[in-house]
Structure formats: C-alpha cells, structure tokens
Protein backbone atom coordinates (compact mmCIF):
# COMPACT_ATOMS: atom_id res chain seq x y z
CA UNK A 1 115.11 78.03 97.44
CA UNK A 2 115.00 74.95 99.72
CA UNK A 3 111.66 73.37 99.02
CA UNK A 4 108.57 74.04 101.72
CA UNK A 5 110.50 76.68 102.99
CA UNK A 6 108.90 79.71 104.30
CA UNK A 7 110.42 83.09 103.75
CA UNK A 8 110.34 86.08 106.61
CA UNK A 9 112.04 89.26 105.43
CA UNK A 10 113.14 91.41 108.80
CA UNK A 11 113.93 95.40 108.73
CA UNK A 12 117.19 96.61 110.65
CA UNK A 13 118.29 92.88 110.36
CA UNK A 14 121.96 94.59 110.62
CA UNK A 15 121.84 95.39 113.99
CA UNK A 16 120.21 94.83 117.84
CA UNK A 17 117.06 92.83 117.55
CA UNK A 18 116.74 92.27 113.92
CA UNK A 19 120.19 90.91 113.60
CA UNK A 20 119.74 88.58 116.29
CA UNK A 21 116.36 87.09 114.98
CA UNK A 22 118.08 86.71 111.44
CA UNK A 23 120.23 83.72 113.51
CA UNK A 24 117.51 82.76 115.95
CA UNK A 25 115.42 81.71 112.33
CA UNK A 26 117.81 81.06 110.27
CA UNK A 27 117.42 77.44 110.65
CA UNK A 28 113.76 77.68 109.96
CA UNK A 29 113.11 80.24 107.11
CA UNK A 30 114.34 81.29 104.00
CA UNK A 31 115.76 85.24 105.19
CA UNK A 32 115.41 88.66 103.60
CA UNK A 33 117.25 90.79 105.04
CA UNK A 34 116.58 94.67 105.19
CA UNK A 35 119.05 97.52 106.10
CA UNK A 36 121.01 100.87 105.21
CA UNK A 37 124.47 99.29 106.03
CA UNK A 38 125.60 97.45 103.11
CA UNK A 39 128.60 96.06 104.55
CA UNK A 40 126.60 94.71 107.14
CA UNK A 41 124.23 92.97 105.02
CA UNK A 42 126.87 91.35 103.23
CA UNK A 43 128.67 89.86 105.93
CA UNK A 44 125.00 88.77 107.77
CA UNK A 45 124.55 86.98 104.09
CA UNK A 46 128.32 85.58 104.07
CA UNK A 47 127.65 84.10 107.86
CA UNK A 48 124.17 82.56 107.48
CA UNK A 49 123.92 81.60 103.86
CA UNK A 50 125.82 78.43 105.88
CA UNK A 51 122.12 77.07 107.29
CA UNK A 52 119.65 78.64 104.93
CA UNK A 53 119.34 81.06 101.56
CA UNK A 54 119.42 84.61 101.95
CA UNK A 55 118.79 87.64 100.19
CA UNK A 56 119.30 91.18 101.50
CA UNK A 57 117.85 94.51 100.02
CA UNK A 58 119.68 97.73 101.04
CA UNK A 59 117.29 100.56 102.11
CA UNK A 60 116.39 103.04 104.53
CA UNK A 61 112.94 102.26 105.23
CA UNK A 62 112.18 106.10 105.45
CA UNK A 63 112.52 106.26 101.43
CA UNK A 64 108.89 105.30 100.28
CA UNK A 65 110.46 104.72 96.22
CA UNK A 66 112.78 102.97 97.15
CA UNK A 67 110.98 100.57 99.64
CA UNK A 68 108.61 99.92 97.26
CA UNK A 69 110.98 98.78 94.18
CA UNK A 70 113.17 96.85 96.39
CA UNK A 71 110.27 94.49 97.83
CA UNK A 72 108.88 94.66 94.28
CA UNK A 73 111.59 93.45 92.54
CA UNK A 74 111.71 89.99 94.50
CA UNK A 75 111.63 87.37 92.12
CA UNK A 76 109.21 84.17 91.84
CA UNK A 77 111.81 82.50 94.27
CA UNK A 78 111.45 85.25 97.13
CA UNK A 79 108.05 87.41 96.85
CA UNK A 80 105.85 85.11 98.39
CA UNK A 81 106.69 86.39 102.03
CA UNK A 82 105.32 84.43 104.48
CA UNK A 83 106.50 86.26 107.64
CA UNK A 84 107.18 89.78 108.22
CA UNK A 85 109.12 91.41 110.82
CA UNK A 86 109.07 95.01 111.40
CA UNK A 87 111.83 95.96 113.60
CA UNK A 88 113.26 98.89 112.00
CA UNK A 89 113.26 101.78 114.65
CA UNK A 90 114.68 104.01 116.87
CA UNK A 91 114.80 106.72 119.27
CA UNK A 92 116.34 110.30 118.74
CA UNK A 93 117.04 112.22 121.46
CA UNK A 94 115.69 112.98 125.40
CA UNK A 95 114.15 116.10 126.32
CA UNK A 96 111.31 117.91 126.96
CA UNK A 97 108.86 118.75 124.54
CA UNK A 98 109.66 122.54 124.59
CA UNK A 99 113.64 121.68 124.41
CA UNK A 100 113.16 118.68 121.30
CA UNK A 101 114.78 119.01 118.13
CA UNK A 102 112.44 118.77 115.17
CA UNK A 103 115.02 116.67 112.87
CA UNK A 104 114.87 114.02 116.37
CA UNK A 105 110.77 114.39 115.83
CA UNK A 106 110.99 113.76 112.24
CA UNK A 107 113.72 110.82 112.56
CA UNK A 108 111.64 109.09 114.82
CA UNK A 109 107.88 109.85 112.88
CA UNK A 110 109.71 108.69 109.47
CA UNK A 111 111.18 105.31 111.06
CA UNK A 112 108.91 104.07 113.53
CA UNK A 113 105.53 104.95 112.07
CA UNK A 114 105.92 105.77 108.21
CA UNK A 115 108.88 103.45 107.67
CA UNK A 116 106.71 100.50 109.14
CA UNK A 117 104.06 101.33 106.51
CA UNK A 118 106.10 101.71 103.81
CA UNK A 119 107.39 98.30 104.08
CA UNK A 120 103.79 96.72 105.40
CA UNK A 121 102.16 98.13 101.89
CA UNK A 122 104.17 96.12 99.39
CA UNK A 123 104.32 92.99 101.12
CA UNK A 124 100.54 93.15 101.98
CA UNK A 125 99.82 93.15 98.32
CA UNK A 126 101.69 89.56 98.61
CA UNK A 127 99.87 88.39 101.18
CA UNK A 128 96.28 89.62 101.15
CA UNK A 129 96.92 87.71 97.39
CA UNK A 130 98.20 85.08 98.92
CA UNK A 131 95.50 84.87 101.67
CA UNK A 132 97.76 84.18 104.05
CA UNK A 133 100.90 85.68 106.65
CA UNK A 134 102.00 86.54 110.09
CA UNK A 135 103.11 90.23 110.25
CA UNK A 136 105.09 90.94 113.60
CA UNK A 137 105.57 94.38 114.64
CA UNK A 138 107.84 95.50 117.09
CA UNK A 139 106.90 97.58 119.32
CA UNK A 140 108.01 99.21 122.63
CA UNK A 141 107.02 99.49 126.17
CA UNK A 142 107.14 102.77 125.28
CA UNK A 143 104.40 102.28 123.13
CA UNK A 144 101.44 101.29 126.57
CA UNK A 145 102.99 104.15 129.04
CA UNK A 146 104.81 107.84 129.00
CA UNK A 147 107.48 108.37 130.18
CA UNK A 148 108.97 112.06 131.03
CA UNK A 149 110.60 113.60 127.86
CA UNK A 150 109.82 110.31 125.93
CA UNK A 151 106.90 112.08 124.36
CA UNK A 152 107.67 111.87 120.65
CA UNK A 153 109.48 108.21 121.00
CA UNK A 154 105.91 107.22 122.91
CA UNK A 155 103.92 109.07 120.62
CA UNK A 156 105.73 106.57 117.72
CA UNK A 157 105.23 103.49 119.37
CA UNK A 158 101.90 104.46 120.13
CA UNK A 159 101.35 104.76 116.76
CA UNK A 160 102.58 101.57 116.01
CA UNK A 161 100.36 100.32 118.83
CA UNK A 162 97.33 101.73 116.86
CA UNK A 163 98.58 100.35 113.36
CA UNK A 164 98.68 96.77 114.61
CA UNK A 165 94.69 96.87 115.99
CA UNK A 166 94.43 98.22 113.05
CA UNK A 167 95.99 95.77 110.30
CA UNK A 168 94.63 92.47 112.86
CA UNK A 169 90.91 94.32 112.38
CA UNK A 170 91.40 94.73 108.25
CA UNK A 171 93.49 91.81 107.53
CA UNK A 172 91.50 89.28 109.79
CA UNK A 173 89.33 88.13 106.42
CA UNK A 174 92.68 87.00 104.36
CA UNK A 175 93.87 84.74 106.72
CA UNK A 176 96.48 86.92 108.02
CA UNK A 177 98.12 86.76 111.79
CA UNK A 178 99.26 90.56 113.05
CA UNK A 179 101.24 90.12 116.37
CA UNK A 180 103.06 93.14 118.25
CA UNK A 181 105.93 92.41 120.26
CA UNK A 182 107.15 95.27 123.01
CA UNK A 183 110.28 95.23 124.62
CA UNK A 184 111.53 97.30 127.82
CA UNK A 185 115.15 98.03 127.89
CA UNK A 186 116.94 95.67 125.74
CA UNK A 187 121.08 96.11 125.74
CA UNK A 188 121.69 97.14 121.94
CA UNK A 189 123.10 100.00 120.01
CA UNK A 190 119.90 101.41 120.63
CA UNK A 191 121.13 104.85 123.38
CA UNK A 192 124.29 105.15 121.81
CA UNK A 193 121.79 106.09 118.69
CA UNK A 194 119.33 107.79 120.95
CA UNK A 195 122.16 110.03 122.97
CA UNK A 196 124.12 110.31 119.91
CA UNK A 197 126.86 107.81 120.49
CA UNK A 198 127.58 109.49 124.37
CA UNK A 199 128.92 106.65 125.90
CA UNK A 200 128.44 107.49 129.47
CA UNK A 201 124.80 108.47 129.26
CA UNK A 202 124.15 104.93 126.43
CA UNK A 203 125.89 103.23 129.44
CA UNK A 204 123.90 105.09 132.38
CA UNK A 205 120.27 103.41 131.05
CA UNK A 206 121.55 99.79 131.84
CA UNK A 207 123.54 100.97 135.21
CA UNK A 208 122.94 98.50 137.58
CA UNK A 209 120.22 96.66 135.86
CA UNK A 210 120.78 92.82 133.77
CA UNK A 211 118.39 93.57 130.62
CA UNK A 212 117.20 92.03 128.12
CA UNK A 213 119.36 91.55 125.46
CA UNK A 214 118.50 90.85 121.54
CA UNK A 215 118.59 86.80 121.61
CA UNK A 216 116.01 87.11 124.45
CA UNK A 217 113.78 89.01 122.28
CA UNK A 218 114.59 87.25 119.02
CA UNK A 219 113.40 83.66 121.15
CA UNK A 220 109.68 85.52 121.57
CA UNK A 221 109.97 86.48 118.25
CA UNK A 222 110.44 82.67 117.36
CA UNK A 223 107.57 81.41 119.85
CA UNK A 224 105.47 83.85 118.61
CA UNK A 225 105.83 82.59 115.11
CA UNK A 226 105.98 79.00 115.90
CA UNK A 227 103.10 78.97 117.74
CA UNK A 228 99.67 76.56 116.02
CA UNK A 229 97.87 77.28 113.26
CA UNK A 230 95.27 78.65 115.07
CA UNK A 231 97.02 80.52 117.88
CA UNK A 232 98.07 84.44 117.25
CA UNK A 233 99.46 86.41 120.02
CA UNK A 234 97.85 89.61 118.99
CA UNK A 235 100.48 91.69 122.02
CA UNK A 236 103.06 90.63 124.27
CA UNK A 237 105.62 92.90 126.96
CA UNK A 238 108.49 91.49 127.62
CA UNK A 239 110.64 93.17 130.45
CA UNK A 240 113.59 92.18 132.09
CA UNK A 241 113.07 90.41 135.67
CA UNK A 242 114.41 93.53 137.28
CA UNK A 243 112.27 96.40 135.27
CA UNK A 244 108.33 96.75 136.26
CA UNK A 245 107.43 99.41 134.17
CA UNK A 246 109.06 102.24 131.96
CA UNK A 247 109.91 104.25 135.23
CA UNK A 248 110.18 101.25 137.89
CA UNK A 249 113.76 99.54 137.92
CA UNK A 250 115.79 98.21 140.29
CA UNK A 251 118.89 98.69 139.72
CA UNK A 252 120.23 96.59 142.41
C-alpha cells in the first residue's frame, strides 16, 4: 500500500458508472473493487494496478453473508476505507404497477435499497471506529420525481434518498461526510439490463438526446470527494444539457 494513500472501495465497479470512477480515481486512491463478474474484476485489476494498488472482492451485493465476510476479511493493508461508493444498482423492467413482475420488484428492492445496506453496515463499523469517511451514494433522478410505470425503480431510489438523510443525521457525530449523487439518463448498459437486453427499446431512451455518459458522472464523483475538509455536498442532480426533468427531453 503506497504510503498516505486513501482507500475508496466502489460497488458495480465492473460496469457503467462504477467502472468509470475506478479510472477517474485511480490516480488518487488505493481501489477496492466490488462486483459479480469475475472476469471483469480481473481485467479492471490487470489495467489499473499500472497507477495505483487494487484489490477486488467478487459479490453480489444482494447476498448479506457474503457481503459481510468479503469486506471483513480486508486485511490491516485495506480495511481502513476511507471512501465509499455505492453504485451498485439497477432497474428491472417498465410497466404499470398492475402489469409488474414481482422477481423485477424484488431485483430492484434487493439491489438498490438492501444491497446498499448490506455493504454500508460493514464498512461503517470501520469508519464510525475510525471517526472518520465520506460515504457517496448514488442515487437517481428517479429517486426526487415519478415517473409513469417507474413506480418500483422510484420507490428504490427513493429509498435510497431517505437512507442518505438518514446516515448524514446518525453519522454527523463521527466525523463522517454522506453525499448522494443522482444522475438522469446516463448512456450505460443500464436499459439493455432494464428491457432485458432489447436493443431497440435500450436504444429508443437515448433517441435523439446527447446524455450523460459514465466519465461525466465519475468527474462529480471526483469533485465531490475532492472537495475541503469542511465542505460536504450532502445532494447533487446532474442531467444532461438537453433533459429538464425525468419526463422533459428534447430530443432534438
């Protein structure tokens, strides 16, 4: 471990946003990196262990055991996380509330709300020790307005809305930052997962529109982070110039 190092551990590093903030930081922290695709992990590891040390822990985040051992099996060199980076998420599925699918409900309740928890509780036993960390939780637009048949997605990010006050309220007396990040559309592998890898209705959400993509995010994410002592940005929406709100875009 490079001396005076910090050390931010990101979820869904393998993909999207998380895979893009493991290079936007890479020059600045020591990484743990979090996903289910091992592969993946191993060539993110083989491509940045060039500018800084990494370590990667294969998990779904939706496995509560398995979470828990991974984090807590970091040794001396890597458990004293200084930054984390909740990004693991998604969306499953687009229809009315009548017409969902419970496995799309449970998907997204497991992920986005308990999956966030899961990996908050381990590493807050680090840090409330520690008396001291920035936690960064990503969010969603989709998290400050419905949309119609985004209810359960919205319900999610909602949550994760809530959990945020929440941890910045409890965790204010150890010295610990809680920011929330939410994106509007950002161009990633994120509708092919939500339609189910259709192509022409993944490709139909960014018709006619220049969105974000993950390096714009993963540059807030930095900001955010690198911001004084002093200074937390407790919530932040970032939209593409062409998208007002989770219903207005112009799509040229």
């Amino acid at each position: 471990m490079e001396k005076n190092k910090k050390i931010a551990l990101i979820t869904g590093a393998t993909s999207g946003i998380g895979e893009s903030t493991s290079y936007e930081l890479a020059n600045q922290f020591s990484l743990i990196l979090c996903g289910r695709n091992t592969d993946k992990l191993k060539e993110l590891e083989a491509s940045l262990s060039t500018k800084t040390k990494v370590k990667t822990l294969q998990f779904d985040v939706r496995n509560q055991q398995d979470v828990y051992e991974k984090i807590s099996s970091l040794g001396n060199d890597w458990k004293n996380i200084d930054v984390l980076i909740n990004n693991a998420g998604n969306a499953h599925g687009l229809d009315f509330i009548h017409e969902g699918k419970i496995e799309d409900w449970d998907m997204m309740i497991d992920t986005n709300v308990k999956g966030l928890l899961y990996v908050s509780k381990p590493v807050l036993d680090i840090m409330t020790k520690n008396n001291c960390g920035h936690i960064i939780n990503i969010g969603s637009i989709a998290g400050k307005e419905l949309y119609p048949k985004g209810n359960i997605y919205c319900a999610s990010k909602f949550a994760v809305d809530a959990i945020s006050q929440g941890m910045r309220i409890d965790l204010n007396k150890f010295n610990i930052k809680v920011s929330q990040i939410n994106p509007g559309l950002v161009e990633t592998n994120f509708s092919m997962v939500r339609f189910k890898d259709d192509e022409d209705k993944s490709k139909s959400v960014y018709h006619g529109v220049d969105p974000l993509v993950g390096d714009d995010v993963a540059k807030v994410i930095s900001y955010v982070i690198n911001c004084p002592e002093n200074v937390n940005i407790s919530d932040i929406t970032v939209l593409a110039k062409s998208q007002a709100s989770s219903t207005v875009v112009n799509r040229g």
